[in-house]
N, C-alpha and C. Protein backbone atom coordinates (compact mmCIF):
# COMPACT_ATOMS: atom_id res chain seq x y z
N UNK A 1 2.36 4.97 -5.23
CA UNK A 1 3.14 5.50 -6.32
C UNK A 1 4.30 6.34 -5.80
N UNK A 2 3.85 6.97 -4.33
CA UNK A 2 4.87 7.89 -3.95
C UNK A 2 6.33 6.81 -3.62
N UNK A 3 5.80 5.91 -3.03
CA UNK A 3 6.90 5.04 -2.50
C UNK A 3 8.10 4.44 -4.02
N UNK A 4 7.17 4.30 -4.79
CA UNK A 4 7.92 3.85 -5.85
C UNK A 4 8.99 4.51 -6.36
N UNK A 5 8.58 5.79 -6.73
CA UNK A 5 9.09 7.13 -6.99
C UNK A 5 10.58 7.09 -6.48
N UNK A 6 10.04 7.58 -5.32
CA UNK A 6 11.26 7.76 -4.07
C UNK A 6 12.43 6.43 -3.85
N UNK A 7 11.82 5.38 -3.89
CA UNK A 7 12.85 4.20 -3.91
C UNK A 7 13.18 3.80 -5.72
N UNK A 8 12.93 4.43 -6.39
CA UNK A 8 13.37 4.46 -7.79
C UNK A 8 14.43 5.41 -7.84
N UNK A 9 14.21 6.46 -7.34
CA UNK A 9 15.13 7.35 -7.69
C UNK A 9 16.55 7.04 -7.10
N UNK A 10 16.15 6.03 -5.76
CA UNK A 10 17.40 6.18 -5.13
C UNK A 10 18.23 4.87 -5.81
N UNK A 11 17.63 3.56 -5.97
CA UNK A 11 17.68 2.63 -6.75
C UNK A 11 18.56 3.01 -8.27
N UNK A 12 18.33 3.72 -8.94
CA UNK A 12 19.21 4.28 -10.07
C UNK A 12 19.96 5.17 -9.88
N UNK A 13 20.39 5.53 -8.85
CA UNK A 13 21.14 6.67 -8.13
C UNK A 13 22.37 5.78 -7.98
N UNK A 14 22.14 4.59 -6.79
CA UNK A 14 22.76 3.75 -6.18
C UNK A 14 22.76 2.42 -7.53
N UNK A 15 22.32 2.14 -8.45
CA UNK A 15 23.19 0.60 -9.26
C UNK A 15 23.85 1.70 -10.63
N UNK A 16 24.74 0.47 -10.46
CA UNK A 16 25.98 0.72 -11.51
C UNK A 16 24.80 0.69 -12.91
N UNK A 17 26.04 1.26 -14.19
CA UNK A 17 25.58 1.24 -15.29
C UNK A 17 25.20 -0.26 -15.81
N UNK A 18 25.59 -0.78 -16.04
CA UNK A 18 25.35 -2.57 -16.26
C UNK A 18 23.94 -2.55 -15.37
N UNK A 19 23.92 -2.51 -14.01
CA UNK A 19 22.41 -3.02 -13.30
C UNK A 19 21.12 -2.55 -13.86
N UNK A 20 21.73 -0.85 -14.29
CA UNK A 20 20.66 -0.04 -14.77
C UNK A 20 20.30 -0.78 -16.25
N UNK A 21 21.09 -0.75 -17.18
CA UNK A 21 20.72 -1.27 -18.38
C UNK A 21 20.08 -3.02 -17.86
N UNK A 22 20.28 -3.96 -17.17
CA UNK A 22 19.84 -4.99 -16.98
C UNK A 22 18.04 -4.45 -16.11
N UNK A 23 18.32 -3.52 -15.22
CA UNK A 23 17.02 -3.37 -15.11
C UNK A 23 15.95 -2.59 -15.86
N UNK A 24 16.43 -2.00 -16.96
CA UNK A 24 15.55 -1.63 -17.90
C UNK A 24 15.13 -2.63 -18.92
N UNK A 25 15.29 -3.58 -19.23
CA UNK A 25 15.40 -5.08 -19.76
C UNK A 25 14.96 -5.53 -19.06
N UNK A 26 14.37 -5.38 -17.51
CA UNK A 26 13.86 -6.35 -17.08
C UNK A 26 11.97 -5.18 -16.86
N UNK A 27 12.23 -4.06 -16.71
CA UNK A 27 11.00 -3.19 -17.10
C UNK A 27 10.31 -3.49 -18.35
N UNK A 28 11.24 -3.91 -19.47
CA UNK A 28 10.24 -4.29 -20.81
C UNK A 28 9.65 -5.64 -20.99
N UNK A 29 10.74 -7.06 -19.89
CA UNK A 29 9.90 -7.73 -19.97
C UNK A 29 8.48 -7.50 -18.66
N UNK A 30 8.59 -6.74 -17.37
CA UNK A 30 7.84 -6.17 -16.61
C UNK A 30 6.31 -6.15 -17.57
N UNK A 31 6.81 -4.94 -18.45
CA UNK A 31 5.73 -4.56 -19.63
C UNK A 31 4.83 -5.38 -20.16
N UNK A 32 5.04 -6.07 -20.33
CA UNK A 32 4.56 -7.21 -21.29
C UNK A 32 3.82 -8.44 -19.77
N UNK A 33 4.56 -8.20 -18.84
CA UNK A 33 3.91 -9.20 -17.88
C UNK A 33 2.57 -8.43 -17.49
N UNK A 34 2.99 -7.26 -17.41
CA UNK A 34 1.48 -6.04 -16.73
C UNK A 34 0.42 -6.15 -18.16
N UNK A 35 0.60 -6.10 -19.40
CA UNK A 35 -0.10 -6.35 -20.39
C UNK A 35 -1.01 -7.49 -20.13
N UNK A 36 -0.81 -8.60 -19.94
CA UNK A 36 -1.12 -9.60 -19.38
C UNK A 36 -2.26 -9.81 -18.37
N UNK A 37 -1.20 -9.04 -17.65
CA UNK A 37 -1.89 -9.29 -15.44
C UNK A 37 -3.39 -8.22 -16.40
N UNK A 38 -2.87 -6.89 -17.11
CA UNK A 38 -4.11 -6.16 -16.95
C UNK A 38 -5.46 -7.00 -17.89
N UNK A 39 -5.14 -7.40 -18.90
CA UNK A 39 -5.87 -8.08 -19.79
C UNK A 39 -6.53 -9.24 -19.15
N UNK A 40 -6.09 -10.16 -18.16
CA UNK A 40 -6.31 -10.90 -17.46
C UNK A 40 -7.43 -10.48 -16.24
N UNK A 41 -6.90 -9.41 -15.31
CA UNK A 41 -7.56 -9.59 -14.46
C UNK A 41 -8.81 -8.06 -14.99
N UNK A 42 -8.76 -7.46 -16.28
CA UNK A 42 -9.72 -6.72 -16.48
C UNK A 42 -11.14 -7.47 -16.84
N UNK A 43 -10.59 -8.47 -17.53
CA UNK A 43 -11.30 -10.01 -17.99
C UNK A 43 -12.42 -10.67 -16.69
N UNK A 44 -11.63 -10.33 -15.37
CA UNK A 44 -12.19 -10.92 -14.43
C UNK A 44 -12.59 -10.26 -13.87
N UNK A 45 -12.55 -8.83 -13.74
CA UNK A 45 -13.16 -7.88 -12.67
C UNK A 45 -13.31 -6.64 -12.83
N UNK A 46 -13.31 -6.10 -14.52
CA UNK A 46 -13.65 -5.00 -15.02
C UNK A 46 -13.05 -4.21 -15.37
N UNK A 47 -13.49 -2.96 -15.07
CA UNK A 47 -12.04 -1.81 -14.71
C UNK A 47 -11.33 -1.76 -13.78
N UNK A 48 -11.91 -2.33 -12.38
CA UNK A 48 -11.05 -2.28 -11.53
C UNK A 48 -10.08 -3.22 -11.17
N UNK A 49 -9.58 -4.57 -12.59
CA UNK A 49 -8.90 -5.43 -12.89
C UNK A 49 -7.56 -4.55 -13.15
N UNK A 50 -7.68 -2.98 -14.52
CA UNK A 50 -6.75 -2.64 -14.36
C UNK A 50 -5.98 -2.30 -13.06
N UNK A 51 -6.75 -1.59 -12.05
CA UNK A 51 -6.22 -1.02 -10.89
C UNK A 51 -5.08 -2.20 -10.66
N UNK A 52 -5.76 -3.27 -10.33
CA UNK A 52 -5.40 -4.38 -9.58
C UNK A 52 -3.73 -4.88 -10.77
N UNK A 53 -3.67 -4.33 -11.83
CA UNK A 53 -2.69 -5.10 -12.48
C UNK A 53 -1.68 -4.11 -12.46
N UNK A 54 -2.10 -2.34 -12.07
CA UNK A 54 -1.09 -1.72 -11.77
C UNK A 54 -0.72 -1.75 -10.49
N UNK A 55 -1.13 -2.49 -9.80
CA UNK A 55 -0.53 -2.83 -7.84
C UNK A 55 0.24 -3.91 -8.53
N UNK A 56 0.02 -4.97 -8.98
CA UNK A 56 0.92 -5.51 -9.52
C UNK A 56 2.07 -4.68 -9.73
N UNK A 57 2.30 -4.36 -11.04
CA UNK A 57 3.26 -3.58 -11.61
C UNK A 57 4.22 -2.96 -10.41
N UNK A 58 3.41 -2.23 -9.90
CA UNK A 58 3.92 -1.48 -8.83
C UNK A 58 4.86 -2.08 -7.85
N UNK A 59 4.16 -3.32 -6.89
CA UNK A 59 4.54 -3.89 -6.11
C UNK A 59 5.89 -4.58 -6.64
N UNK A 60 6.17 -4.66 -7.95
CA UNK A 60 7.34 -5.48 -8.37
C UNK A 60 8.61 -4.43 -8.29
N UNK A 61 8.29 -3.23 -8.74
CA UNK A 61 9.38 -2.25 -8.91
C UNK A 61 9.59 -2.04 -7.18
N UNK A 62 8.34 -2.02 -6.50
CA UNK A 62 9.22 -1.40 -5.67
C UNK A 62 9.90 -2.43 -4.92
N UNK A 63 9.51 -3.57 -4.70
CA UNK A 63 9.81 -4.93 -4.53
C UNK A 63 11.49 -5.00 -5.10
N UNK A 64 11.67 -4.70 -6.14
CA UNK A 64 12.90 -4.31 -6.80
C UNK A 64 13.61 -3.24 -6.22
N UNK A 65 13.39 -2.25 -6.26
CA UNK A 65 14.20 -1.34 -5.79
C UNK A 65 14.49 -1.45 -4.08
N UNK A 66 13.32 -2.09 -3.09
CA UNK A 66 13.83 -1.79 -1.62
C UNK A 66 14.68 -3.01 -1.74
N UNK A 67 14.99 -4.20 -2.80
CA UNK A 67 16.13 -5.01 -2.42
C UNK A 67 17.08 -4.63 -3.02
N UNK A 68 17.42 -3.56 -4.12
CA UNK A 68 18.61 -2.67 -4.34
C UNK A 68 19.10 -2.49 -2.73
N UNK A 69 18.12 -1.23 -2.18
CA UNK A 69 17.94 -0.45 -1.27
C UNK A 69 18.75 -1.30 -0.19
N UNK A 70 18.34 -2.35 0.12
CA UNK A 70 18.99 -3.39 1.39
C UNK A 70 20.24 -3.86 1.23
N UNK A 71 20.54 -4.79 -0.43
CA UNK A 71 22.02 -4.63 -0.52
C UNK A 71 23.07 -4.00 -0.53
N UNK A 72 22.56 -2.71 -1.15
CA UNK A 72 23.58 -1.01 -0.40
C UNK A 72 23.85 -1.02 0.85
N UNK A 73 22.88 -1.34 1.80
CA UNK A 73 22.86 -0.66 3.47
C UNK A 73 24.23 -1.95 3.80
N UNK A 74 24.93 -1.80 4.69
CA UNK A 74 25.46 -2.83 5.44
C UNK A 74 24.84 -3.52 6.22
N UNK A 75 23.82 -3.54 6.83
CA UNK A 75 23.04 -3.81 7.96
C UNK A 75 21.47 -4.38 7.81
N UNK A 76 21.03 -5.07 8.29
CA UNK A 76 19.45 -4.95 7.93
C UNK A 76 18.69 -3.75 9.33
N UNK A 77 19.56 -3.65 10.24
CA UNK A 77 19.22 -2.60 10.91
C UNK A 77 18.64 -1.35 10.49
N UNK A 78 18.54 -1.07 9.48
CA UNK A 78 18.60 0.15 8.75
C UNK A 78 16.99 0.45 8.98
N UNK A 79 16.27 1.74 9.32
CA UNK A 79 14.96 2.15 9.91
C UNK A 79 14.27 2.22 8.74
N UNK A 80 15.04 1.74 7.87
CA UNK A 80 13.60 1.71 6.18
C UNK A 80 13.21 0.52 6.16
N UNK A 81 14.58 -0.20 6.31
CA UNK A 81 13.72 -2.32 6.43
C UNK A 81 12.74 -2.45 7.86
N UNK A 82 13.45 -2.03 9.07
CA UNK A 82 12.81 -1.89 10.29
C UNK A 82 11.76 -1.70 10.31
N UNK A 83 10.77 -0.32 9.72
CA UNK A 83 9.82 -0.25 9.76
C UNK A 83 8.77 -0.07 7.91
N UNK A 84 9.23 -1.00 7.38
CA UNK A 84 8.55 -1.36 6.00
C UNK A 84 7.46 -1.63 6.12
N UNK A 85 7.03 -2.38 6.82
CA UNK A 85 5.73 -3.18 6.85
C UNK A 85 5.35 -3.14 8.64
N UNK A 86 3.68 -2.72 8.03
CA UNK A 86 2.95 -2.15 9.43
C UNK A 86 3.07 -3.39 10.28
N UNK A 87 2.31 -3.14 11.61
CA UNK A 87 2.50 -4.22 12.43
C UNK A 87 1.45 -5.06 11.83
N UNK A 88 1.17 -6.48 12.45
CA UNK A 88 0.01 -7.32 12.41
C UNK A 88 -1.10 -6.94 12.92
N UNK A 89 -1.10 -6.36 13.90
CA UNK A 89 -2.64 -5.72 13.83
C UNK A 89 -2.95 -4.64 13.11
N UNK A 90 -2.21 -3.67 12.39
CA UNK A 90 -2.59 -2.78 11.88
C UNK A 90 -3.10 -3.69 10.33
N UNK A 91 -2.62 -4.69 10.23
CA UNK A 91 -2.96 -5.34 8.64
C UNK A 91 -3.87 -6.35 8.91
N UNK A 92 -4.30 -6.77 10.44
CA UNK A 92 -5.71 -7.52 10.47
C UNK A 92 -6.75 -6.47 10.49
N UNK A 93 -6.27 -4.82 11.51
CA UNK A 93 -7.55 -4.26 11.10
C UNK A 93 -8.18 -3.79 9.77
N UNK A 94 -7.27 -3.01 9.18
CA UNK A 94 -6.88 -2.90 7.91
C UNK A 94 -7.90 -4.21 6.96
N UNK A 95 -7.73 -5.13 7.21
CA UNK A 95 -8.27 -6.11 6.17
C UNK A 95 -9.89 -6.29 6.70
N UNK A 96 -9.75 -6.44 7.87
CA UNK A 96 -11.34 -6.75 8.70
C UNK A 96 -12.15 -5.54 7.95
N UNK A 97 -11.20 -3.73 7.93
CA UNK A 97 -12.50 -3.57 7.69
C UNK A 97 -12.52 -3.06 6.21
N UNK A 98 -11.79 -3.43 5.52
CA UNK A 98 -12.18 -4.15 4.08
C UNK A 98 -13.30 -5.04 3.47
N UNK A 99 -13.13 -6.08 4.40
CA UNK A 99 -14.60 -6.79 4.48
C UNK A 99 -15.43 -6.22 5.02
N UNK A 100 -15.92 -5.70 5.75
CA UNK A 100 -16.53 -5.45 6.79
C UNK A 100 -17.77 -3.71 5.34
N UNK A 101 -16.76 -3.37 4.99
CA UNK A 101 -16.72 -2.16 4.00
C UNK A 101 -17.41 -3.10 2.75
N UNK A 102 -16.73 -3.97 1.99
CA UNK A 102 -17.35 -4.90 0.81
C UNK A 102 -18.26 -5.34 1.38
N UNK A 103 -18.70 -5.91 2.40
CA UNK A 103 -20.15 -6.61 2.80
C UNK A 103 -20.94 -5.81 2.99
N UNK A 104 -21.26 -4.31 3.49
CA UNK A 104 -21.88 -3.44 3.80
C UNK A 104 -21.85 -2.88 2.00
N UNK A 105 -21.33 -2.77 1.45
CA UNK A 105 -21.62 -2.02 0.02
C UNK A 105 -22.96 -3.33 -1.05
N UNK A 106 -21.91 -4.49 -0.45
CA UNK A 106 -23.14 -5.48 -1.29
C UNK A 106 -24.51 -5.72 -0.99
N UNK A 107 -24.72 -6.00 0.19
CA UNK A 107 -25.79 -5.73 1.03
C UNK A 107 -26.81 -4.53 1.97
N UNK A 108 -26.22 -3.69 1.40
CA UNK A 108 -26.80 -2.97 2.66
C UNK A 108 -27.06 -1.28 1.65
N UNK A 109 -25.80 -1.07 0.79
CA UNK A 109 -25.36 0.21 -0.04
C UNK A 109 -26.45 0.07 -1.24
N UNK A 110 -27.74 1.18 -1.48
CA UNK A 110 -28.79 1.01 -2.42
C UNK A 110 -28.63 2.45 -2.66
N UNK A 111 -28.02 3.02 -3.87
CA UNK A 111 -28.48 4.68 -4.29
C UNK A 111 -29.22 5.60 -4.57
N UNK A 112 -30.12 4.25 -4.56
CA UNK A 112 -32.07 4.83 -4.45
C UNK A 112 -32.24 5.19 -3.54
N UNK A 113 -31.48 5.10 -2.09
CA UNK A 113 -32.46 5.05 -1.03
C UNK A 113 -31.80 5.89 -0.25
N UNK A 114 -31.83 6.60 0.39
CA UNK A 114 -30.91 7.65 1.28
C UNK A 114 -30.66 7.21 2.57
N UNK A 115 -31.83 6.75 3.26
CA UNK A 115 -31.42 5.58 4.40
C UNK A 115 -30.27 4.71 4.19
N UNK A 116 -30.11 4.05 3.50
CA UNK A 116 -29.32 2.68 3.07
C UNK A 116 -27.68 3.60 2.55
N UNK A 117 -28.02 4.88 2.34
CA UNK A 117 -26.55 5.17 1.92
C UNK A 117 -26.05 5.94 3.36
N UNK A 118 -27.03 6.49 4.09
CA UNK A 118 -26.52 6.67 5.41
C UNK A 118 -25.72 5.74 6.10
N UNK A 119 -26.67 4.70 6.14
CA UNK A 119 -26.42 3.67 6.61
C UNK A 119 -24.71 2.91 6.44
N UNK A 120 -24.50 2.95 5.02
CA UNK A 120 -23.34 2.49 4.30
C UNK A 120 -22.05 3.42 4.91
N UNK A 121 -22.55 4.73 4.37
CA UNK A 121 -21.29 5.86 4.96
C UNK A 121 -21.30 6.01 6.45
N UNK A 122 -21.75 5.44 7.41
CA UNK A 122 -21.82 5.57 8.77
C UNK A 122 -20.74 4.56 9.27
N UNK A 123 -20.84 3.24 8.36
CA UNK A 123 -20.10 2.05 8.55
C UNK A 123 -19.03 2.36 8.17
N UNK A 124 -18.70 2.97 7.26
CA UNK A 124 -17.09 3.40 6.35
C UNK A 124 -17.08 4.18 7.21
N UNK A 125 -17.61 5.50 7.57
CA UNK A 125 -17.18 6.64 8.70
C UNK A 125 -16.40 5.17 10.25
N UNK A 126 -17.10 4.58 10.65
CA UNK A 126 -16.56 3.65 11.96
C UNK A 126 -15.40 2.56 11.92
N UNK A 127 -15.56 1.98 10.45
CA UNK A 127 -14.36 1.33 10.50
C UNK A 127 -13.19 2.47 9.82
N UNK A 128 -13.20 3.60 8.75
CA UNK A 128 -12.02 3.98 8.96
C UNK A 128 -11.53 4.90 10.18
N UNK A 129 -12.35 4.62 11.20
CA UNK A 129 -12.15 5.26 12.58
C UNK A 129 -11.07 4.40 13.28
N UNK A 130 -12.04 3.14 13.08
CA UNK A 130 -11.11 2.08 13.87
C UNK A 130 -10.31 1.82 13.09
N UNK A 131 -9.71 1.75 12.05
CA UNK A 131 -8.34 1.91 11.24
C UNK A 131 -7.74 2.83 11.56
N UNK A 132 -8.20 4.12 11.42
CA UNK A 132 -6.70 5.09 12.26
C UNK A 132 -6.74 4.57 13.66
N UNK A 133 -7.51 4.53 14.28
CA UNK A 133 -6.96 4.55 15.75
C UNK A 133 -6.19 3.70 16.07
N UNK A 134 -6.10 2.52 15.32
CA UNK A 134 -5.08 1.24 15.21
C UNK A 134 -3.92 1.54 15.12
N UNK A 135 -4.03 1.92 13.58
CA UNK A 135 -2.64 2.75 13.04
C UNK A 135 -2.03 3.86 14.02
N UNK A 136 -2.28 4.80 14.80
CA UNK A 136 -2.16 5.25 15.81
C UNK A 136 -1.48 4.78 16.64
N UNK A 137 -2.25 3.83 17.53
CA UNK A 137 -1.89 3.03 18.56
C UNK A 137 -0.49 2.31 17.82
N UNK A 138 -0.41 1.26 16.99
CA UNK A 138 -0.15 -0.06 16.44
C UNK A 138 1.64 0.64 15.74
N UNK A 139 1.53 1.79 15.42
CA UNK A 139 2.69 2.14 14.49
C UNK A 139 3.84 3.39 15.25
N UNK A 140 4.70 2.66 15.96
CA UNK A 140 5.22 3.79 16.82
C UNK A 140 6.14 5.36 16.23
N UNK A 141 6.15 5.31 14.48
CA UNK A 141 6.62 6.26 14.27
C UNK A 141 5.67 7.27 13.88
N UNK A 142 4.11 6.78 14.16
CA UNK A 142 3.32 7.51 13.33
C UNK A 142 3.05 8.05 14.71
N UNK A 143 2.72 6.67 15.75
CA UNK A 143 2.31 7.85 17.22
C UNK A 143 3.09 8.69 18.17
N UNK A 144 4.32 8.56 17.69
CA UNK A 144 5.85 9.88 17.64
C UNK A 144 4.78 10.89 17.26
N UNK A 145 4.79 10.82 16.01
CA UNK A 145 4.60 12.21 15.61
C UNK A 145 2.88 12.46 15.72
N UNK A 146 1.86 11.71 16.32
CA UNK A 146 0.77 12.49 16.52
C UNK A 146 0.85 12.91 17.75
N UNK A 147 1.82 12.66 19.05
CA UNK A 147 2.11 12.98 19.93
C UNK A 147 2.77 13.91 19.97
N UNK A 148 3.41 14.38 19.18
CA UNK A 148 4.28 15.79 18.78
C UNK A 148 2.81 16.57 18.17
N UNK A 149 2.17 16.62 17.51
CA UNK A 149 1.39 17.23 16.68
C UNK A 149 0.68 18.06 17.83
N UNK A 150 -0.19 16.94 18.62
CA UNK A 150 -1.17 17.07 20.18
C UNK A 150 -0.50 17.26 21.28
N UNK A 151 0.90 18.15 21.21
CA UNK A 151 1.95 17.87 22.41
C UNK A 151 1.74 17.03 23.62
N UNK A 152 1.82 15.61 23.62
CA UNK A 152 1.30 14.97 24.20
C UNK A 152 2.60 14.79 25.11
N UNK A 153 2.37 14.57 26.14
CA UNK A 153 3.97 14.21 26.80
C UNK A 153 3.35 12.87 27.70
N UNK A 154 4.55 11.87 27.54
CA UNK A 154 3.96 10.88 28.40
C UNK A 154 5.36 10.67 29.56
N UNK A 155 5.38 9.87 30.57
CA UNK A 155 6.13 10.10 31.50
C UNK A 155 6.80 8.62 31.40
């Protein structure tokens, strides 16, 4: 939501009056598409169908606004397109332990049982371990700054 925010603001900052009125016309038909996505996928997966129809929603605006964002820049050089999207391993670990998290909740996660929820939160404790440490490793503006944080100096 933060991302949206922030590339919204700049997005109506940066389009002319005409873009703005065309993209508010395109938010109401937006509206009516998220009505939909939510009714649809609440249909298929509960409450957490809405979640899933406001990532929708979401993903379109901002989808919208970082291609405002790019046709402003002169360049695709620009360090917001550069580093938009994590590396590939940070989005295979990232997904592995998604599964890895859903298979352990279906099988294994019982609230009766205190063993079995150890068990569950031990697995979420290890893979979002091995997710930061990825992200860490995998994302060089993030390990800038945990290397600044841990004054790490490398040679």
């Amino acid at each position: 939501m933060s991302v949206n925010g922030v590339s919204e603001c700049y997005s109506f900052a940066a389009m002319s009056k005409s873009q703005v009125d065309a993209y508010n016309y395109t938010l109401g038909l937006l509206s009516l598409a998220f009505l939909a996505v939510a009714w649809i996928c609440s249909n298929l997966f509960g409450p957490i169908g809405f979640i899933v129809a406001n990532c929708f929603n979401f993903s379109f605006r901002i989808f919208h606004n970082f291609n405002v964002i790019r046709k402003r820049k002169d360049s695709l050089s620009d360090p917001l397109v550069e580093n938009l999207w994590p590396k590939s391993g940070t989005l295979i670990m990232i997904f592995i332990s998604t599964v890895i998290c859903s298979v352990s909740e279906h099988f294994i996660y019982n609230p009766s049982l205190l063993k079995n929820i150890a068990i569950h939160l031990s697995i979420g404790l290890i893979t979002f371990s091995a997710s930061t440490l990825t992200v860490i490793t995998n994302e060089p503006v993030i390990k800038m700054q945990v290397m600044k944080i841990f004054k790490i100096h490398t040679s």
